[in-house]
Protein backbone atom coordinates (compact mmCIF):
# COMPACT_ATOMS: atom_id res chain seq x y z
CA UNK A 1 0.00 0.00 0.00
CA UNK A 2 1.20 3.62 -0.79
CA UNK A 3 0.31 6.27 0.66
CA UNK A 4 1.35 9.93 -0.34
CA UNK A 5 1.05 13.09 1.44
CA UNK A 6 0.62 16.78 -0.12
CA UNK A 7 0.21 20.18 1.26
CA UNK A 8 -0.69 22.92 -1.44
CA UNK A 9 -3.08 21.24 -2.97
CA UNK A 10 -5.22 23.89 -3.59
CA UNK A 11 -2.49 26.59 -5.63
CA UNK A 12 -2.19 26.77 -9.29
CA UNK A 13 0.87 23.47 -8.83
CA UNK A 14 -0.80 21.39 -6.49
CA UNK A 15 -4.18 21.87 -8.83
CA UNK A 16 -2.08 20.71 -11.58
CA UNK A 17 -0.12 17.51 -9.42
CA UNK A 18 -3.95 16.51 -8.14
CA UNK A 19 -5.50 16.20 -11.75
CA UNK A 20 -2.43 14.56 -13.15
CA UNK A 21 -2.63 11.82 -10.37
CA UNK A 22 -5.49 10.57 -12.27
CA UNK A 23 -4.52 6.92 -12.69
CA UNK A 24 -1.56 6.69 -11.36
CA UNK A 25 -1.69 3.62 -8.80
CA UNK A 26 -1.61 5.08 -5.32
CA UNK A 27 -3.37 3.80 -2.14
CA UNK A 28 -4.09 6.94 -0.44
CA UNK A 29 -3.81 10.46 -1.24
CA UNK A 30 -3.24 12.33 1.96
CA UNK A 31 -3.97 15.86 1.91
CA UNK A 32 -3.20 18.80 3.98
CA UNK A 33 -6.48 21.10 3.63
CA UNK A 34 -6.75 24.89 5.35
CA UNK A 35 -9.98 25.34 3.48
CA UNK A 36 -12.29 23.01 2.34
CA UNK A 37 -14.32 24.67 0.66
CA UNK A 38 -12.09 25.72 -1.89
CA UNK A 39 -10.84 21.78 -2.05
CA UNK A 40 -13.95 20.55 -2.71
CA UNK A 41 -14.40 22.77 -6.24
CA UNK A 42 -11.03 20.50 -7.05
CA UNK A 43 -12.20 17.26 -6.09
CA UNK A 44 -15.32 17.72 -8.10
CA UNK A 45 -13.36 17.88 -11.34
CA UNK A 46 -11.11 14.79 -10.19
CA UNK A 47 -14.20 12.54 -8.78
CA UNK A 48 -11.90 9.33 -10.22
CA UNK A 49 -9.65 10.34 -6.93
CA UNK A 50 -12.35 10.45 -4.16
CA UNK A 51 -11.83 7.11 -3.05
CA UNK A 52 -8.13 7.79 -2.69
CA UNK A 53 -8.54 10.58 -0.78
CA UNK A 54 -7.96 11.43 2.89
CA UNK A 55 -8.53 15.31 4.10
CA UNK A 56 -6.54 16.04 7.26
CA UNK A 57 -7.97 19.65 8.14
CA UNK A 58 -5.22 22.41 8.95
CA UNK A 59 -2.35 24.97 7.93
CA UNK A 60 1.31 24.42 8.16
CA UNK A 61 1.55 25.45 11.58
CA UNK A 62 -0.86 23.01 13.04
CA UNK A 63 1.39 20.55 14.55
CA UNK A 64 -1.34 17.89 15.00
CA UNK A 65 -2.30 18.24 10.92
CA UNK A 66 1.37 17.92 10.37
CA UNK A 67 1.43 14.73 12.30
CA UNK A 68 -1.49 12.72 11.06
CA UNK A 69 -0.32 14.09 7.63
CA UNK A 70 3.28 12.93 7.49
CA UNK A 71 2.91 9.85 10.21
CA UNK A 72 2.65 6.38 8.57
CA UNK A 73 3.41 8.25 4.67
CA UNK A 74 5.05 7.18 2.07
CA UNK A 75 6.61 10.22 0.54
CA UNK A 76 6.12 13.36 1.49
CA UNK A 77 4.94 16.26 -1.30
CA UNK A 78 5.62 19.77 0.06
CA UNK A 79 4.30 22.60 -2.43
CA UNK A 80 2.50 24.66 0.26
CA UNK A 81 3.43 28.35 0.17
CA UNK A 82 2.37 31.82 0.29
CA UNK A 83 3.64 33.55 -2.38
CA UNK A 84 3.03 37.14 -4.13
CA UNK A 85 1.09 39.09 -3.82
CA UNK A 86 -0.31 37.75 -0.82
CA UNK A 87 3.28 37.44 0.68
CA UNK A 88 3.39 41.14 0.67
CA UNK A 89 0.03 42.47 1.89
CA UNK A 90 0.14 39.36 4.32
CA UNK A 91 3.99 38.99 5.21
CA UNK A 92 3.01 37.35 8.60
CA UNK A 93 1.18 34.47 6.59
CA UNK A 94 4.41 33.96 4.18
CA UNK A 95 6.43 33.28 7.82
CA UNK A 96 4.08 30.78 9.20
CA UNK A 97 4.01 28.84 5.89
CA UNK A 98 7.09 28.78 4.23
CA UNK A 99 9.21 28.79 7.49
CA UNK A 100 7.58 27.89 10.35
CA UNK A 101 5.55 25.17 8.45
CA UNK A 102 8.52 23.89 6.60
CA UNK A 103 10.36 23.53 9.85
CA UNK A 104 7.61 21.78 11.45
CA UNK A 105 6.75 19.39 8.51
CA UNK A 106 10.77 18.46 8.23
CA UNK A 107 10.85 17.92 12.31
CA UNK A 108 7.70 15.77 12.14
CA UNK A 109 9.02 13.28 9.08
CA UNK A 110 12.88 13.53 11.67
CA UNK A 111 10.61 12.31 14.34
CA UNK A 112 10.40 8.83 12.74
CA UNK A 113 12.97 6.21 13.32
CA UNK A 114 11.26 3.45 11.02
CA UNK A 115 9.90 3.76 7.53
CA UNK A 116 10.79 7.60 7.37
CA UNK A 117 8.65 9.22 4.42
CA UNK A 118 10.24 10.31 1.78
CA UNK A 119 10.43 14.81 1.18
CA UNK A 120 9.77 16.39 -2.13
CA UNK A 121 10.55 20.24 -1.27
CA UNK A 122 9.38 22.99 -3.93
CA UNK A 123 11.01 25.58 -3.40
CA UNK A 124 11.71 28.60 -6.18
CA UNK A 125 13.92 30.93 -8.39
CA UNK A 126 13.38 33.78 -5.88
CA UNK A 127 15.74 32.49 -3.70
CA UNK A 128 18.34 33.30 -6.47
CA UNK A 129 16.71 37.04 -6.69
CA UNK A 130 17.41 39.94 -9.68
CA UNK A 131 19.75 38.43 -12.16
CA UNK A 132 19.34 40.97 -15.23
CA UNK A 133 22.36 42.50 -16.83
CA UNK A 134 25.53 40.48 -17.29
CA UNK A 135 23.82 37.24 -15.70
CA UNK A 136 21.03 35.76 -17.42
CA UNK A 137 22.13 32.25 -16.87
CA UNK A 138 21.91 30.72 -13.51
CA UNK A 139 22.32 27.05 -12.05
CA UNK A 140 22.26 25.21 -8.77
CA UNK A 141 24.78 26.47 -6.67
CA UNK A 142 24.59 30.36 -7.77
CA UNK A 143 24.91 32.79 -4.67
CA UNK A 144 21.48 33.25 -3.11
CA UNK A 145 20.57 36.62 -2.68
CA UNK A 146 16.90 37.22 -1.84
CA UNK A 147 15.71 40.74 -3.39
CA UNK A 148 15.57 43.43 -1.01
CA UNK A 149 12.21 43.55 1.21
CA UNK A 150 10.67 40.29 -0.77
CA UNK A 151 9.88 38.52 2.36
CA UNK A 152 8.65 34.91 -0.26
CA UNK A 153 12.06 34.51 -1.01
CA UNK A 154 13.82 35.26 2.14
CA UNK A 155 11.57 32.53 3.98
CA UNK A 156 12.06 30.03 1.08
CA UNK A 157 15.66 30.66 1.53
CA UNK A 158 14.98 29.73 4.98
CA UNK A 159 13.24 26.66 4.51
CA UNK A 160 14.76 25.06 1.97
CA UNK A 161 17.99 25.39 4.10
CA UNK A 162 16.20 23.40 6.59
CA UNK A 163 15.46 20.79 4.29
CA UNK A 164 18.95 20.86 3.03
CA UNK A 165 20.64 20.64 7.03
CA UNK A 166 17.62 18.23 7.64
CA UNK A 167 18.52 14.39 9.26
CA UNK A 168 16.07 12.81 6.53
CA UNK A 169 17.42 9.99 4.67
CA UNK A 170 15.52 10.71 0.94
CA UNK A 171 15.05 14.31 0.14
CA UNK A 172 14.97 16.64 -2.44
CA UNK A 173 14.54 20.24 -2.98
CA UNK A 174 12.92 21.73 -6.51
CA UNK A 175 13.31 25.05 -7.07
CA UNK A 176 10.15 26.29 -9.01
CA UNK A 177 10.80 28.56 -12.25
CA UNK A 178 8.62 31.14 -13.37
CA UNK A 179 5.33 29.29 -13.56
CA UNK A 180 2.60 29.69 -16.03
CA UNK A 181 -0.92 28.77 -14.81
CA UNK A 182 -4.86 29.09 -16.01
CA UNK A 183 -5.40 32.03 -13.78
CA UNK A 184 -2.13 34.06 -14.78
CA UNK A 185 -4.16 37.08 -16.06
CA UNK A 186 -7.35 37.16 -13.62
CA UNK A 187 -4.92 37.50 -10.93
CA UNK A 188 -2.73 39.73 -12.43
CA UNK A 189 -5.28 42.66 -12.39
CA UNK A 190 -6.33 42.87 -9.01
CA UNK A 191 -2.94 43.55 -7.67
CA UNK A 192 0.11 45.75 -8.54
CA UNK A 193 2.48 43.20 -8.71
CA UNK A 194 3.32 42.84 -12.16
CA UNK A 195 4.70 45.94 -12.16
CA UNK A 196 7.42 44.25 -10.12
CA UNK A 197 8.67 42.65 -12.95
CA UNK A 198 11.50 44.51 -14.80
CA UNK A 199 11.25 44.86 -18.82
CA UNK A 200 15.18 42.75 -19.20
CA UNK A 201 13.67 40.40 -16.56
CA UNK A 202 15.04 36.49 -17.63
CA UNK A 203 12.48 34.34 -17.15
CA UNK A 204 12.08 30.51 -18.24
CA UNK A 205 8.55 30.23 -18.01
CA UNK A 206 6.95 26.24 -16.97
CA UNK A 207 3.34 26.03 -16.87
CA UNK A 208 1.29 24.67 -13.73
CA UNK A 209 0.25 21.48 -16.18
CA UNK A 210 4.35 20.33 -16.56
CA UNK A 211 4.74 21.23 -12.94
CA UNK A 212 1.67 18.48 -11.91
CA UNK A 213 3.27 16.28 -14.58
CA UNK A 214 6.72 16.01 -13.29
CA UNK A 215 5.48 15.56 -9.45
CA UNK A 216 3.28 12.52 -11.27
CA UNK A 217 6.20 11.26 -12.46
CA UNK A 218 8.05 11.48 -9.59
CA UNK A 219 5.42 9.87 -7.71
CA UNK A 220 5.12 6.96 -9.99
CA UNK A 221 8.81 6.71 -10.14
CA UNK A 222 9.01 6.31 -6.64
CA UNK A 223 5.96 3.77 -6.17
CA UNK A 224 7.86 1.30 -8.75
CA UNK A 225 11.45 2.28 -6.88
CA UNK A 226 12.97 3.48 -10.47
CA UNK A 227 14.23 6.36 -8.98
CA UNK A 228 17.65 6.76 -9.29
CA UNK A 229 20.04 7.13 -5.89
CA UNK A 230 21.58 10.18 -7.39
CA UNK A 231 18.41 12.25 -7.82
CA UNK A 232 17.89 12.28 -3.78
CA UNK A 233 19.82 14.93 -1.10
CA UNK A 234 20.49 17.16 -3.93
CA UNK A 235 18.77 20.76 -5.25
CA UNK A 236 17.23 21.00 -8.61
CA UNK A 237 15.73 23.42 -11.14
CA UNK A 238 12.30 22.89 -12.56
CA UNK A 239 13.45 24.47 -16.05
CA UNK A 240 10.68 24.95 -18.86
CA UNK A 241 13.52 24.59 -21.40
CA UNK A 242 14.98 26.77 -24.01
CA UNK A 243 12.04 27.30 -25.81
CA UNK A 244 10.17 29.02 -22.79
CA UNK A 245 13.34 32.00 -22.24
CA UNK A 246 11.70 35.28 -22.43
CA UNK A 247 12.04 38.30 -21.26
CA UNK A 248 9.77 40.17 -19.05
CA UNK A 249 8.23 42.31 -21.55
CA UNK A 250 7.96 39.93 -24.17
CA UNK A 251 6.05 37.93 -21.59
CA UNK A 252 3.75 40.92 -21.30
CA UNK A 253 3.70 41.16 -25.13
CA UNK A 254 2.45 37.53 -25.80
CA UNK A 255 -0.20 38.12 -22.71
CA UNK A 256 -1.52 41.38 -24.09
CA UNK A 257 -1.49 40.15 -27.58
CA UNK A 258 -4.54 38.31 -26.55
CA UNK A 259 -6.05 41.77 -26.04
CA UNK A 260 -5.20 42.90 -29.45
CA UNK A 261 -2.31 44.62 -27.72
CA UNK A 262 1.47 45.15 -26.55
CA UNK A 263 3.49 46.79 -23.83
CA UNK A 264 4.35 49.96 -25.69
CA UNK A 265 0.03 50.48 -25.20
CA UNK A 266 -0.36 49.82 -22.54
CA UNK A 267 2.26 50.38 -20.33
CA UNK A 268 4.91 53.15 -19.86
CA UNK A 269 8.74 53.03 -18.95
CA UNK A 270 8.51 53.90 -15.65
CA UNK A 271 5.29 51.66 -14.50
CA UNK A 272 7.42 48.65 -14.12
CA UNK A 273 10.78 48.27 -11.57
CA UNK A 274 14.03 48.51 -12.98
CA UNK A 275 15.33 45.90 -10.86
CA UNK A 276 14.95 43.83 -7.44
CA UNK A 277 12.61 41.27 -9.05
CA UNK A 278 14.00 37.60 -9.51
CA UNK A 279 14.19 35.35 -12.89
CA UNK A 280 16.96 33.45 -14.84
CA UNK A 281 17.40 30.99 -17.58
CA UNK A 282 18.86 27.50 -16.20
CA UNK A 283 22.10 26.30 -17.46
CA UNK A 284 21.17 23.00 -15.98
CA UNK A 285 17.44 22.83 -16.58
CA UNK A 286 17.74 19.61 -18.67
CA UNK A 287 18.78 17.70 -15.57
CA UNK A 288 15.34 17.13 -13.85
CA UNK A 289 13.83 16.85 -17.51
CA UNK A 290 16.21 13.58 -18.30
CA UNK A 291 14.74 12.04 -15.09
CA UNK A 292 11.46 12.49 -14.93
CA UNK A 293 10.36 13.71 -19.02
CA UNK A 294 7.84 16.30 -18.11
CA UNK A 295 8.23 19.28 -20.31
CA UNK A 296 5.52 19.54 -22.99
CA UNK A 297 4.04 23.12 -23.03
CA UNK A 298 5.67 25.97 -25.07
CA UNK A 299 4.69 29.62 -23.77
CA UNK A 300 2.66 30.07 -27.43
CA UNK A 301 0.60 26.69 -26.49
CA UNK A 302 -0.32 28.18 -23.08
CA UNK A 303 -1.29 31.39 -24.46
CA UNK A 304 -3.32 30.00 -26.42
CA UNK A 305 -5.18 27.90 -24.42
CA UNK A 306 -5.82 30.79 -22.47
CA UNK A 307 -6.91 32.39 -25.43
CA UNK A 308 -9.40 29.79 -26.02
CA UNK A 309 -10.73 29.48 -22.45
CA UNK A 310 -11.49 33.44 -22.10
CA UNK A 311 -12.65 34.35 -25.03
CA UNK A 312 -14.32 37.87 -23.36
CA UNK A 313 -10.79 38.88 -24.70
CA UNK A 314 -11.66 38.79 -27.70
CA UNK A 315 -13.41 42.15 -27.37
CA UNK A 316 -10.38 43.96 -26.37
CA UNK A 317 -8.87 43.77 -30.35
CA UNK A 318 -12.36 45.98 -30.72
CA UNK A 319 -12.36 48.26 -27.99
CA UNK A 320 -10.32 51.51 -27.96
CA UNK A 321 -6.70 50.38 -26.00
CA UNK A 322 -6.83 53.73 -24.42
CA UNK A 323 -9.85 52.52 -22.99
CA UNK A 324 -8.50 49.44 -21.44
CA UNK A 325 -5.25 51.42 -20.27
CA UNK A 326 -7.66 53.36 -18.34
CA UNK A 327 -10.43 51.45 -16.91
CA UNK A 328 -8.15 48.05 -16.60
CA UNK A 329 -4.14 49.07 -16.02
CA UNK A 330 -4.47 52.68 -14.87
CA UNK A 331 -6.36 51.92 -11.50
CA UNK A 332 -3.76 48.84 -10.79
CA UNK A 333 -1.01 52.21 -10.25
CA UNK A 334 -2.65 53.14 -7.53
CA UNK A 335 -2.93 49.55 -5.85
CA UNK A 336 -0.37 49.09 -2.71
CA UNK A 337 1.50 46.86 -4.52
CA UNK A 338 2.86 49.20 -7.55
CA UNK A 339 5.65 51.64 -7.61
CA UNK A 340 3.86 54.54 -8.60
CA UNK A 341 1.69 54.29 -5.58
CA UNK A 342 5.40 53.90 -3.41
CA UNK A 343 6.40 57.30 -5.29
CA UNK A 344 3.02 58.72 -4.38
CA UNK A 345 2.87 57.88 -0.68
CA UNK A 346 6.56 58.47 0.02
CA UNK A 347 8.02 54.84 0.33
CA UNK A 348 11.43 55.47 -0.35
CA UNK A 349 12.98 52.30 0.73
CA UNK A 350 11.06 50.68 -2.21
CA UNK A 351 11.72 53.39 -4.26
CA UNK A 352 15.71 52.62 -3.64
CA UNK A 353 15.10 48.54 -3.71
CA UNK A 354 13.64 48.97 -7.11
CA UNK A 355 14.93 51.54 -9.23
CA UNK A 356 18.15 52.41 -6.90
CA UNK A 357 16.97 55.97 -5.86
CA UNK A 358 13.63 58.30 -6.25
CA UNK A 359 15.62 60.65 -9.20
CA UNK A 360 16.21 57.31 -11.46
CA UNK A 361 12.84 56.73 -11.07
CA UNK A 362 11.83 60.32 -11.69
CA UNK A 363 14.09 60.24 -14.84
CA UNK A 364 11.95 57.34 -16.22
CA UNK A 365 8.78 59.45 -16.02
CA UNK A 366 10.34 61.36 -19.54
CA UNK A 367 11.46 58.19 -21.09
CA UNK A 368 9.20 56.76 -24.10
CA UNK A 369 9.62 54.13 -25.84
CA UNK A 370 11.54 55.48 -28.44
CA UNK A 371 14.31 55.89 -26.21
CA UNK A 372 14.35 53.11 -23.60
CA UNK A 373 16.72 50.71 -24.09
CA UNK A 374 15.47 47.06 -24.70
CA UNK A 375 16.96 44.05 -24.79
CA UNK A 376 16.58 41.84 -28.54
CA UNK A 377 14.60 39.43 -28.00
CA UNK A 378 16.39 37.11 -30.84
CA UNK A 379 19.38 37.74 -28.57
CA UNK A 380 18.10 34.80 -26.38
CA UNK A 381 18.38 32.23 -28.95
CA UNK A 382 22.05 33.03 -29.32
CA UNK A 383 23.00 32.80 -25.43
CA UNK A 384 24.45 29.62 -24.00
CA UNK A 385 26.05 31.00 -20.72
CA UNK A 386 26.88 34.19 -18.85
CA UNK A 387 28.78 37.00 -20.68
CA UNK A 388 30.44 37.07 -17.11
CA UNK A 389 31.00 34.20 -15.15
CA UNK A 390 29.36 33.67 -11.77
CA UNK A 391 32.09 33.35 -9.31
CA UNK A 392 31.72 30.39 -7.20
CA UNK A 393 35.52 30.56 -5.28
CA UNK A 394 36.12 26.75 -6.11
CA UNK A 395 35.79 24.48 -9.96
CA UNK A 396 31.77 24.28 -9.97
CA UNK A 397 32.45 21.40 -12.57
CA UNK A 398 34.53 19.51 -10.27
CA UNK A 399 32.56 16.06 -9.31
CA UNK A 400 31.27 15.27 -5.67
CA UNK A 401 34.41 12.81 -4.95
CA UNK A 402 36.75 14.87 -5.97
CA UNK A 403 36.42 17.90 -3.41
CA UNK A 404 38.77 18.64 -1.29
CA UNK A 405 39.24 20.95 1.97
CA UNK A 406 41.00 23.14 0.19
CA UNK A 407 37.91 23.59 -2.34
CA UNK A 408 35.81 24.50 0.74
CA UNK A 409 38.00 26.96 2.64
CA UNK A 410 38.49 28.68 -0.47
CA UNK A 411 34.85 29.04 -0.94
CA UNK A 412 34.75 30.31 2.74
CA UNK A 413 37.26 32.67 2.29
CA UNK A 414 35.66 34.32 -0.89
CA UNK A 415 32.76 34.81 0.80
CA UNK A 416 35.13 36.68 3.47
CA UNK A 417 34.50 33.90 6.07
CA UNK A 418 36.56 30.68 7.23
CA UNK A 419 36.64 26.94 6.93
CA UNK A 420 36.56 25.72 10.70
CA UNK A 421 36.08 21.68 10.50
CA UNK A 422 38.28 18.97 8.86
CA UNK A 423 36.70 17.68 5.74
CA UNK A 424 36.75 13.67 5.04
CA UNK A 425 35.26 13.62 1.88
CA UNK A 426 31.33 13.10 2.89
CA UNK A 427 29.43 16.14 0.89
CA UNK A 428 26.92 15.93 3.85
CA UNK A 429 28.80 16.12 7.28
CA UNK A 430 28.13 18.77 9.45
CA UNK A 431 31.06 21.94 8.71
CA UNK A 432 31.64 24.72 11.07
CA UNK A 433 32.30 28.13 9.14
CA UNK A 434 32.78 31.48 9.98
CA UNK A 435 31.29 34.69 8.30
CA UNK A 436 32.58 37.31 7.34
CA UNK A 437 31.16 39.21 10.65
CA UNK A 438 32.47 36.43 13.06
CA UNK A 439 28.97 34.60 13.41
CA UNK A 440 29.47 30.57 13.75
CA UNK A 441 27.48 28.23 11.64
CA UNK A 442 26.87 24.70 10.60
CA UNK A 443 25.89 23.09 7.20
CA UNK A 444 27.33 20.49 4.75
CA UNK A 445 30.01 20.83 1.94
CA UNK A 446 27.08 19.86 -0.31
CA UNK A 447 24.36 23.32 1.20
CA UNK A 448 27.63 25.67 0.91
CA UNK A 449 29.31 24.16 -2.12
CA UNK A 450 26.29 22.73 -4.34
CA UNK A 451 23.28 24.59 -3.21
CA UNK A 452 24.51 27.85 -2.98
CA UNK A 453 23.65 28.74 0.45
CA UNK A 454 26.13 30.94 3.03
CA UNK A 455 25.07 32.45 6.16
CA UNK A 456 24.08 35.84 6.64
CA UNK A 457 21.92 37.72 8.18
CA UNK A 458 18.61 37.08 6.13
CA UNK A 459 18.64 33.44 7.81
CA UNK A 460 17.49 34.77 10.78
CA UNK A 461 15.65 38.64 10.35
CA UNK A 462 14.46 40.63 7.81
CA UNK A 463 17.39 42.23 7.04
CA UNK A 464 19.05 42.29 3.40
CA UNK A 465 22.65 43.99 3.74
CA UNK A 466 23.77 42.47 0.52
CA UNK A 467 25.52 45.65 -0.36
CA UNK A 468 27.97 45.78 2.72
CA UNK A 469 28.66 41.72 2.37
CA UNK A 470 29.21 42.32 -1.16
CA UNK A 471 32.19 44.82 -0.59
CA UNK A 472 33.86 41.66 0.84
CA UNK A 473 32.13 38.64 -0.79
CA UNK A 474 33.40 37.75 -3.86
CA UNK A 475 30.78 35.42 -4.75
CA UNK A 476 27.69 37.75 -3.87
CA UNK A 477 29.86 40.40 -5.34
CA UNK A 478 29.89 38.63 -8.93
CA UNK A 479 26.26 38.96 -9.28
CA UNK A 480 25.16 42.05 -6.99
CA UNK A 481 27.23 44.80 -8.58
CA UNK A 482 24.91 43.45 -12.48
CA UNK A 483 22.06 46.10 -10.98
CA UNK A 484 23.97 47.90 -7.35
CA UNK A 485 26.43 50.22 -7.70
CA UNK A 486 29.19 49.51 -6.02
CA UNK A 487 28.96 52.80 -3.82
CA UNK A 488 25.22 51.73 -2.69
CA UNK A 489 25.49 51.26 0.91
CA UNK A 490 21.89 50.68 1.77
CA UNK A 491 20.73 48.10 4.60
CA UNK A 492 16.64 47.29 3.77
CA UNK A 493 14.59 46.09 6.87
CA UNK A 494 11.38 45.88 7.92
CA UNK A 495 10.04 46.27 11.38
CA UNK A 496 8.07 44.41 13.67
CA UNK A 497 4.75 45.67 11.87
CA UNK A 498 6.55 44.78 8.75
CA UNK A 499 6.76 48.57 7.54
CA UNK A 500 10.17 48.65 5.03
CA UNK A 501 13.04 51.01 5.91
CA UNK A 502 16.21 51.70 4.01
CA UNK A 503 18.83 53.19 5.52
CA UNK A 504 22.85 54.06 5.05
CA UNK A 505 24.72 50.73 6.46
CA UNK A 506 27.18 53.97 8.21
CA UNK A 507 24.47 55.47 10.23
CA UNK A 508 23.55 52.08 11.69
């Protein structure tokens, strides 16, 4: 009998994972469930799975849930998260999932001795934050460095790293690209938060339906033990493939085209950030595909299935696009979540964050789009790696039993910290390092070296002082200084009430 557990059921991945486990030859399907309500819509389209199905009733930090959920399981799906917008109008919510909940669910599967489940962690690309300019490309084991005041992608950092230092025998984390799902555009005008997305934003897009497909697979890969050794205790990319790179406005162009539309009508310049969002294109996206064969949708195929399933959008190629500009884009400006509303109500620290200072966004407000500069979209096609290389302080390519201590103090030491444990080859013993500041901490050769992770102080507050580490830290350095200047010497916080601040690192 097999029994698998999921939490996140009910987002736009876990809609996807519970539709494509139609079939597949499970036991019992247990289910983590805050509302049921919204669950039972879902299980009404699936009625093949009700017999499978057991509904444990509670959130991530309900330490009973957790328990019936994880005790006597199989493996162990974790997609539950709060993610934007609501992780910025409810930050507090975006804590108790994707931390406190991911702590609790990897304590509760460490609690058993005998027949330990199995943990499938999604995590995402925000942990690897803004990578326009010189590096597009990104892989497992790039620096992680959470965009200022995004609190999603500090407390995936967070969690993930939990997994990662976790004392479960079969786990694996997948980091989430930028994901493509049947509610992108609904969603997308209620809130300001695609104005978050920079214009030379890389994204590889995946949509929600590969996403299900490839946790099928894994599932089904695991229930007839064909899953190879390698794939678990390591990080991995969920990569749409080559053929899903775009950049952020073309993204906007192929949604808007559906409207008759394009960026240039209904958008200006300065509506969107100029950086702090997150998005790359995966040098090493292939490697989950080889395993488990789940990438089927192309960006054009999704847009036009969404094309086909709203067809109200039809009637924007005949109405006047000055009139959707103004009844449809031009109230989202004044929503919390957009910069112009920042610029109106005097948030500076977001006004820093995201275009560096309040006069480079002021200088936007007289660029058109005659004169911005854009990136060529055939460019993409021609790209194979970073124009600069991401420095990782030790030979990325070098193979797991061929690492030495030498490899891992010198990644310590160019992130201005120190190796302070003996290293006997095992990619998964316990280190002690030192930071650059002094501060002590544990984790494996395999969190630092292959995952990407090094200790600062986003592990433990709201506090992103990536431009001070960066003056020392050669391997944040290598990708911070693509959008900071290197005389930026801003610390971004937030407060108890979660109200941002950006201040001078000197006046501190």
């Amino acid at each position: 009998m097999t029994t698998v557990a999921i939490t996140g059921i009910t987002g736009n991945m876990g809609q996807a994972t519970f539709a494509a486990l139609n079939g597949v030859d499970v036991d019992e399907i247990r289910l983590l469930i805050r509302t049921p309500k919204r669950f039972k819509k879902l299980l009404s389209a699936n009625k093949a799975l009700k017999g499978k199905v057991k509904v444990i009733q509670g959130s991530m930090t309900d330490r009973d849930a957790i328990k019936q959920l994880v005790t006597g399981a199989d493996i162990v799906i974790n997609m539950a998260a709060v993610i934007p917008p609501r992780s910025d109008q409810n930050p507090k919510a975006a804590v108790a999932c994707n931390q406190v909940g991911a702590d609790m669910l990897v304590s509760e599967i460490e609690s058993i001795t005998e027949n330990q489940p199995a943990l499938i962690h999604v995590s995402t690309v925000a942990v690897y934050g803004n990578r326009t300019g010189a590096h597009p490309f990104g892989r497992v084991g790039d620096p992680l460095l959470p965009s200022p005041l995004d609190v999603y992608s500090a407390t995936k950092v967070r969690g993930e790293f939990r997994v990662l230092e976790s004392n479960i025998n079969k786990w694996a984390v997948l980091r989430q690209s930028a994901m493509l799902h049947p509610q992108m555009i609904t969603d997308n005008i209620h809130d300001g938060l695609m104005f978050h997305t920079a214009f030379d934003a890389p994204l590889e897009w995946v949509t929600a339906h590969d996403s299900g497909i490839l946790i099928r697979n894994i599932i089904m890969k695991y229930i007839d033990g064909s899953i190879p050794d390698r794939f678990w205790k390591r990080c991995y990319n969920i990569a749409g493939g080559k053929l899903n790179r775009r950049y952020g406005i073309q993204t906007f162009d192929e949604g808007f085209a559906i409207m008759g539309g394009s960026s240039k009508d209904f958008f200006k310049p300065v509506y969107n950030a100029a950086r702090n969002f997150h998005g790359v294109w995966y040098l090493d996206g292939d490697e989950l595909n080889d395993m488990f064969d789940y990438q089927s949708q192309t960006t054009e195929e999704y847009w036009q299935q969404v094309f086909r399933a709203h067809p109200v959008f039809k009637m924007g190629k005949l109405v006047p696009k000055s009139m959707i500009h103004f009844f449809l884009f031009r109230k989202l400006l004044k929503d919390k979540n957009a910069p112009s509303y920042w610029a109106k109500t005097g948030d500076e620290a977001r006004m820093i964050a995201y275009f560096g200072s309040r006069d480079n966004y002021d200088k936007l407000k007289t660029e058109t789009w005659k004169t911005y500069p854009l990136k060529d979209p055939a460019q993409i096609q021609n790209l194979t790696d970073n124009d600069t290389p991401v420095y990782y302080g030790y030979d990325i390519n070098k193979p797991d039993d061929q690492i030495t201590q030498a490899d891992i103090q010198s990644v310590a030491e160019a992130h201005g910290g120190k190796l302070l444990s003996e290293f006997d080859g095992d990619m998964y013993k316990k280190l002690d390092f030192l930071t650059q500041d002094g501060e002590k901490f544990t984790a494996s050769a395999y969190t630092v070296l292959r995952a990407g992770h090094w200790y600062n102080p986003i592990y433990e507050k709201f506090f992103w002082d990536f431009d001070r580490l960066s003056k020392k830290d050669k391997v944040f350095a290598s990708v911070w200084y693509d959008t900071h200047d290197k005389d930026e010497d801003y610390v971004y916080s937030f407060d108890n009430d979660f109200v941002a601040h950006a201040k001078k690192t000197e006046s501190l």
